[in-house]
PDB file of N, CA and C in Angstrom:
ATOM      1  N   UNK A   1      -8.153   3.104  14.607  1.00  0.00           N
ATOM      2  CA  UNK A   1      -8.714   4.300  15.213  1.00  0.00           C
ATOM      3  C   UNK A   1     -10.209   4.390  14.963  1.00  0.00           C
ATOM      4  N   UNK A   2     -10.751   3.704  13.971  1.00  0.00           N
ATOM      5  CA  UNK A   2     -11.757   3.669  13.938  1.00  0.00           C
ATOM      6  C   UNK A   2     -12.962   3.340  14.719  1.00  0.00           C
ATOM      7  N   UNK A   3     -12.386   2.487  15.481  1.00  0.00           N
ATOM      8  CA  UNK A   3     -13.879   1.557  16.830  1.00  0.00           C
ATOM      9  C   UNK A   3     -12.995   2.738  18.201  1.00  0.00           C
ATOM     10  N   UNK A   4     -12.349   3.672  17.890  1.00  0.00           N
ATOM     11  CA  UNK A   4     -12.476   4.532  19.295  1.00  0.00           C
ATOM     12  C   UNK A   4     -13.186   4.841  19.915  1.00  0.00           C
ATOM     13  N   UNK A   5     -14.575   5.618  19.112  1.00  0.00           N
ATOM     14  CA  UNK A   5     -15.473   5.834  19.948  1.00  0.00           C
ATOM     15  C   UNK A   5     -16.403   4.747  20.259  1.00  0.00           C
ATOM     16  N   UNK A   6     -16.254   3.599  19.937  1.00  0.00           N
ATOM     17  CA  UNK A   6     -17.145   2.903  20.046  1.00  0.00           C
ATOM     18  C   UNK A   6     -16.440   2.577  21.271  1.00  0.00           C
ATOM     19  N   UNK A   7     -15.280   1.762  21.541  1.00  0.00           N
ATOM     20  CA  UNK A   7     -14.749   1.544  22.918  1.00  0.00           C
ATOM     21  C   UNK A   7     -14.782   2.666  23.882  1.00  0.00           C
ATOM     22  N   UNK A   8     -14.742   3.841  23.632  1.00  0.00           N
ATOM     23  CA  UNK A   8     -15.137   5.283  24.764  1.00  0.00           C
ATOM     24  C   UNK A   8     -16.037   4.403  25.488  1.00  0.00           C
ATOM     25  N   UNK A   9     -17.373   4.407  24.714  1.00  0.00           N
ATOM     26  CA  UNK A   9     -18.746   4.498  24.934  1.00  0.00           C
ATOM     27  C   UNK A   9     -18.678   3.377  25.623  1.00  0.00           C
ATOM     28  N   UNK A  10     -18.558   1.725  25.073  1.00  0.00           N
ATOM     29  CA  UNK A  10     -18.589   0.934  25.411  1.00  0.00           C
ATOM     30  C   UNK A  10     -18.156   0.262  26.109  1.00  0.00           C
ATOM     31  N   UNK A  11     -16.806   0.366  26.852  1.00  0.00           N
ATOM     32  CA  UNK A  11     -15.929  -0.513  27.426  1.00  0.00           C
ATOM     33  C   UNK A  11     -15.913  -0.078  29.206  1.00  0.00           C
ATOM     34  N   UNK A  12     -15.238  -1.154  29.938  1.00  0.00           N
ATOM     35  CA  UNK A  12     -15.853  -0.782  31.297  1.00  0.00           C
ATOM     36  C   UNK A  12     -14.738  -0.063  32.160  1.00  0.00           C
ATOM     37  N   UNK A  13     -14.348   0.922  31.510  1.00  0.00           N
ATOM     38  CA  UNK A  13     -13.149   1.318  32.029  1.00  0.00           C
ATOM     39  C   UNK A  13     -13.632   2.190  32.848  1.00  0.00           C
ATOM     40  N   UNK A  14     -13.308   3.116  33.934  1.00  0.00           N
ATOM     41  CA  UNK A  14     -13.456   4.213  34.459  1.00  0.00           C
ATOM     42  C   UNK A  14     -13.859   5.591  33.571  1.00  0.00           C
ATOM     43  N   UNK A  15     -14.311   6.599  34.066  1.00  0.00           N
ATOM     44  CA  UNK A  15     -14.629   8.002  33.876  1.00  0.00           C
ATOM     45  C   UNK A  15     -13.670   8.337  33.769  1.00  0.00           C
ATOM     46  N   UNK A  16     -12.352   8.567  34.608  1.00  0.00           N
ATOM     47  CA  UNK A  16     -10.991   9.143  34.973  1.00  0.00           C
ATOM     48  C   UNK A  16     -10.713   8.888  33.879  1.00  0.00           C
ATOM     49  N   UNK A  17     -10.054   7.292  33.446  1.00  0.00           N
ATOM     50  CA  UNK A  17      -9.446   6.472  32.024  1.00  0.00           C
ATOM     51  C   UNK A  17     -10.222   7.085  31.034  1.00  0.00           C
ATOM     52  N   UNK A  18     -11.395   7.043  31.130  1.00  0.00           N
ATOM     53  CA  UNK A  18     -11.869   7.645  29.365  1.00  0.00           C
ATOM     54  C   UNK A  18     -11.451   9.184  29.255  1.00  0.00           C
ATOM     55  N   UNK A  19     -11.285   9.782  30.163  1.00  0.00           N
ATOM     56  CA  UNK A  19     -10.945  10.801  29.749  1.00  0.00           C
ATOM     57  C   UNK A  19      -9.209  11.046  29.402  1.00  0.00           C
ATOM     58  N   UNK A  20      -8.934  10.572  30.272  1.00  0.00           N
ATOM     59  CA  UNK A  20      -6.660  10.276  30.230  1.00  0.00           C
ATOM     60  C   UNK A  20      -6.924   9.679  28.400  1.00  0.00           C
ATOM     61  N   UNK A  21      -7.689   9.206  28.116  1.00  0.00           N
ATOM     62  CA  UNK A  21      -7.622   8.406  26.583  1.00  0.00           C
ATOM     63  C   UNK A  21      -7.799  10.219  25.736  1.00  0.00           C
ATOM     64  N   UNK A  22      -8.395  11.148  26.034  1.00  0.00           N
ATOM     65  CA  UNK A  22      -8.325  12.128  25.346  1.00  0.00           C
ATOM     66  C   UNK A  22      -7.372  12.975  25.355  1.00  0.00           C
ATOM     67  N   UNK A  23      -6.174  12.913  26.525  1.00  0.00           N
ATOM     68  CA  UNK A  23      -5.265  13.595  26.832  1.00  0.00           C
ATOM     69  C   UNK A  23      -4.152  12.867  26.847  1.00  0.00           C
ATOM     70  N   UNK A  24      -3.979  11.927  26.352  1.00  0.00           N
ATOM     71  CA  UNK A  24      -2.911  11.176  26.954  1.00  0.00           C
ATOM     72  C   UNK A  24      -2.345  10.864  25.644  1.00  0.00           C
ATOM     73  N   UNK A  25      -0.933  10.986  25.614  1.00  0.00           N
ATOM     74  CA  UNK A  25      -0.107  10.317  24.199  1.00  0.00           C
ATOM     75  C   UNK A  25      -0.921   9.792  22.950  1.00  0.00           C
ATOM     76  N   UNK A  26      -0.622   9.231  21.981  1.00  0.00           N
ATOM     77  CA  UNK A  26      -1.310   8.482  21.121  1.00  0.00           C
ATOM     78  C   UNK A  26      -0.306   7.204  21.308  1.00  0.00           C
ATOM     79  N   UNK A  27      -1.272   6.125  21.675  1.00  0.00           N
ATOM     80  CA  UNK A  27      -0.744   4.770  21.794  1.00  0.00           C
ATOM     81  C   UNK A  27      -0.965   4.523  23.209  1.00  0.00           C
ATOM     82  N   UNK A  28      -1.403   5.627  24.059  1.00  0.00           N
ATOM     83  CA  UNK A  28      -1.870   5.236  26.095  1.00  0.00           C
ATOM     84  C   UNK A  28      -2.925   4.525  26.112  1.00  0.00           C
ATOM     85  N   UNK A  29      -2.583   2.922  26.962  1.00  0.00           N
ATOM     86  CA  UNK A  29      -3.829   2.305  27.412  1.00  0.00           C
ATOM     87  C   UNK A  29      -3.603   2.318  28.697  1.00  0.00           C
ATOM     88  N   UNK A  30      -4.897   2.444  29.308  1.00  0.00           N
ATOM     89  CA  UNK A  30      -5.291   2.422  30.787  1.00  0.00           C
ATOM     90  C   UNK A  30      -4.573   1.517  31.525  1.00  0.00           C
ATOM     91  N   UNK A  31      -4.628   0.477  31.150  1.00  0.00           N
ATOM     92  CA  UNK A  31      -3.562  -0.855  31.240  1.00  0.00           C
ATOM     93  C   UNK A  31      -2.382  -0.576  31.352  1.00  0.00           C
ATOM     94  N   UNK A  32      -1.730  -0.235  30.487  1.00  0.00           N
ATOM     95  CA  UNK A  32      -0.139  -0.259  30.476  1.00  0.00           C
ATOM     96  C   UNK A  32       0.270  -1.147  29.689  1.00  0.00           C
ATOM     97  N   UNK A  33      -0.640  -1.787  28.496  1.00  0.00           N
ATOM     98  CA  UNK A  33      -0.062  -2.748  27.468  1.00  0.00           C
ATOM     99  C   UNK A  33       0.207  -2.788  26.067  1.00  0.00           C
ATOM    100  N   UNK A  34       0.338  -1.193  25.687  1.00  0.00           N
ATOM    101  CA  UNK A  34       0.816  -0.565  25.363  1.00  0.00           C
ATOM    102  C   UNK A  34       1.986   0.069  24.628  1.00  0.00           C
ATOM    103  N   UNK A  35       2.410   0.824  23.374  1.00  0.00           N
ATOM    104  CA  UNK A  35       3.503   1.101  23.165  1.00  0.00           C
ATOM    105  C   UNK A  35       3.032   2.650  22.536  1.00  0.00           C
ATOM    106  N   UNK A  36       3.767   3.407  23.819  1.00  0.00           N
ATOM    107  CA  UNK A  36       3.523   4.727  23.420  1.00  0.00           C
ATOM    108  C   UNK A  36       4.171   5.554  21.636  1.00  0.00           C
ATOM    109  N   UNK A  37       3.520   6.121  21.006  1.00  0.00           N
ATOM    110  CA  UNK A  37       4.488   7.062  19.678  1.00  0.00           C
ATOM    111  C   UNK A  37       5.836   7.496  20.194  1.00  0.00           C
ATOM    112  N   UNK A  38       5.995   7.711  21.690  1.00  0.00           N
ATOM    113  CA  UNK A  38       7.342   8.469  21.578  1.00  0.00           C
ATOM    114  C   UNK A  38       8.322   6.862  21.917  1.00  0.00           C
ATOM    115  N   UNK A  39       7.789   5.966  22.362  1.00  0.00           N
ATOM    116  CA  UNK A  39       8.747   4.837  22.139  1.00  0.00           C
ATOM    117  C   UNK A  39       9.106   4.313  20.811  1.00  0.00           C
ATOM    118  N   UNK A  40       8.059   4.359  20.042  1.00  0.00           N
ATOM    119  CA  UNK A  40       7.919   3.680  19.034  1.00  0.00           C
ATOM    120  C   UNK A  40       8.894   4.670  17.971  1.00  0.00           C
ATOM    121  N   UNK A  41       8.829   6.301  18.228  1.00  0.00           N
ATOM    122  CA  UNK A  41       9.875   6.527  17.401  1.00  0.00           C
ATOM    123  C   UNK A  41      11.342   6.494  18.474  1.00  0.00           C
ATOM    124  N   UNK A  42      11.760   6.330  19.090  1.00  0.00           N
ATOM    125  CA  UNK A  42      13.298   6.011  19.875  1.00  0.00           C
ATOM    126  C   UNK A  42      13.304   4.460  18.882  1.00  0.00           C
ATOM    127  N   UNK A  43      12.485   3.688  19.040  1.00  0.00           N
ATOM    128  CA  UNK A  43      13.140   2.261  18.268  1.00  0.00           C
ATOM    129  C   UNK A  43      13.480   2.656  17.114  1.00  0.00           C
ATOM    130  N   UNK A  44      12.392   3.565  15.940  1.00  0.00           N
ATOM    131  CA  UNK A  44      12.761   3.727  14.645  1.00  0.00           C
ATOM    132  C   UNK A  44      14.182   4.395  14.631  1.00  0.00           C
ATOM    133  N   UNK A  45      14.644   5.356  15.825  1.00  0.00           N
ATOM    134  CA  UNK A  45      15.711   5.994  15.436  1.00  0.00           C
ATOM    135  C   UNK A  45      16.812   5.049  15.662  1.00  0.00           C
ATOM    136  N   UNK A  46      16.856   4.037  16.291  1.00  0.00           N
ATOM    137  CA  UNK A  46      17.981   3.311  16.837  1.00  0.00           C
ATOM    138  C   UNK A  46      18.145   2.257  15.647  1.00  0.00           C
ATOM    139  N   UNK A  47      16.751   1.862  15.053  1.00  0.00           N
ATOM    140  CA  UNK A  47      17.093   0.988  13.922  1.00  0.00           C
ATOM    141  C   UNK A  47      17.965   1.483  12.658  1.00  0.00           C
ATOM    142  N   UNK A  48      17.477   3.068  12.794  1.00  0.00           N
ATOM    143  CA  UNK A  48      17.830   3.739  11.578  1.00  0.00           C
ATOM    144  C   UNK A  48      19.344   4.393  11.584  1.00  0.00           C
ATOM    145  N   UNK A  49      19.691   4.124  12.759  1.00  0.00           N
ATOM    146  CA  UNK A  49      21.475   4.524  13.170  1.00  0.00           C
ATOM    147  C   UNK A  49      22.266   3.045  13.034  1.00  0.00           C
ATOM    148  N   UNK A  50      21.658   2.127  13.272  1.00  0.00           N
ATOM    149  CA  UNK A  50      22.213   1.017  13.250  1.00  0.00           C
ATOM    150  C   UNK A  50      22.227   0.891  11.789  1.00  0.00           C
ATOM    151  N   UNK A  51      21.326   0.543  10.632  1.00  0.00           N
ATOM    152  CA  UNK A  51      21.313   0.760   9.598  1.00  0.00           C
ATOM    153  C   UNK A  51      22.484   1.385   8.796  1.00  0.00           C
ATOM    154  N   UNK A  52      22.219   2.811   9.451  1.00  0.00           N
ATOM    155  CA  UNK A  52      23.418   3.859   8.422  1.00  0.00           C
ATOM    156  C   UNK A  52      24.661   3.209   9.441  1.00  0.00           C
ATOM    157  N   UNK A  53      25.007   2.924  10.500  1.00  0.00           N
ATOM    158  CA  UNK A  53      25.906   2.484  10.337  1.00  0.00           C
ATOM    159  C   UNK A  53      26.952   1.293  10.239  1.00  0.00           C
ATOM    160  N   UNK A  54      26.378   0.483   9.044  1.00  0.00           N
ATOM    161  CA  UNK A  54      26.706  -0.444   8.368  1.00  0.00           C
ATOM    162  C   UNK A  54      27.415  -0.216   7.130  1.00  0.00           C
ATOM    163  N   UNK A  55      26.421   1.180   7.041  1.00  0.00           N
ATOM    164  CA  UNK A  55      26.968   1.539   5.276  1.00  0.00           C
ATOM    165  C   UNK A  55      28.158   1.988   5.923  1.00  0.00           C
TER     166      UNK A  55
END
């Protein structure tokens, strides 16, 4: 998170895109290459059901 603003500033994305980067999920790239927080927790929960149910 740290070079964010440096990529804002720097990178050749659109006006539209830099701004969707301030509103948009944490983990949205303009691209689509990407793994949004709300995916990333559905995997943790599926790992963590699979898990408990082993025990």
């Amino acid at each position: 998170m740290a070079s964010y603003p440096t990529d804002f500033f720097t990178s050749k994305t659109s006006m539209i895109n830099k701004f969707k980067y301030l509103i948009k999920p944490p983990g949205w790239k303009h691209d689509g290459t990407s793994i949004l927080s709300t995916d990333l927790r559905k995997e943790w929960a599926k790992k963590i059901t699979n898990l408990l149910s082993y025990e």
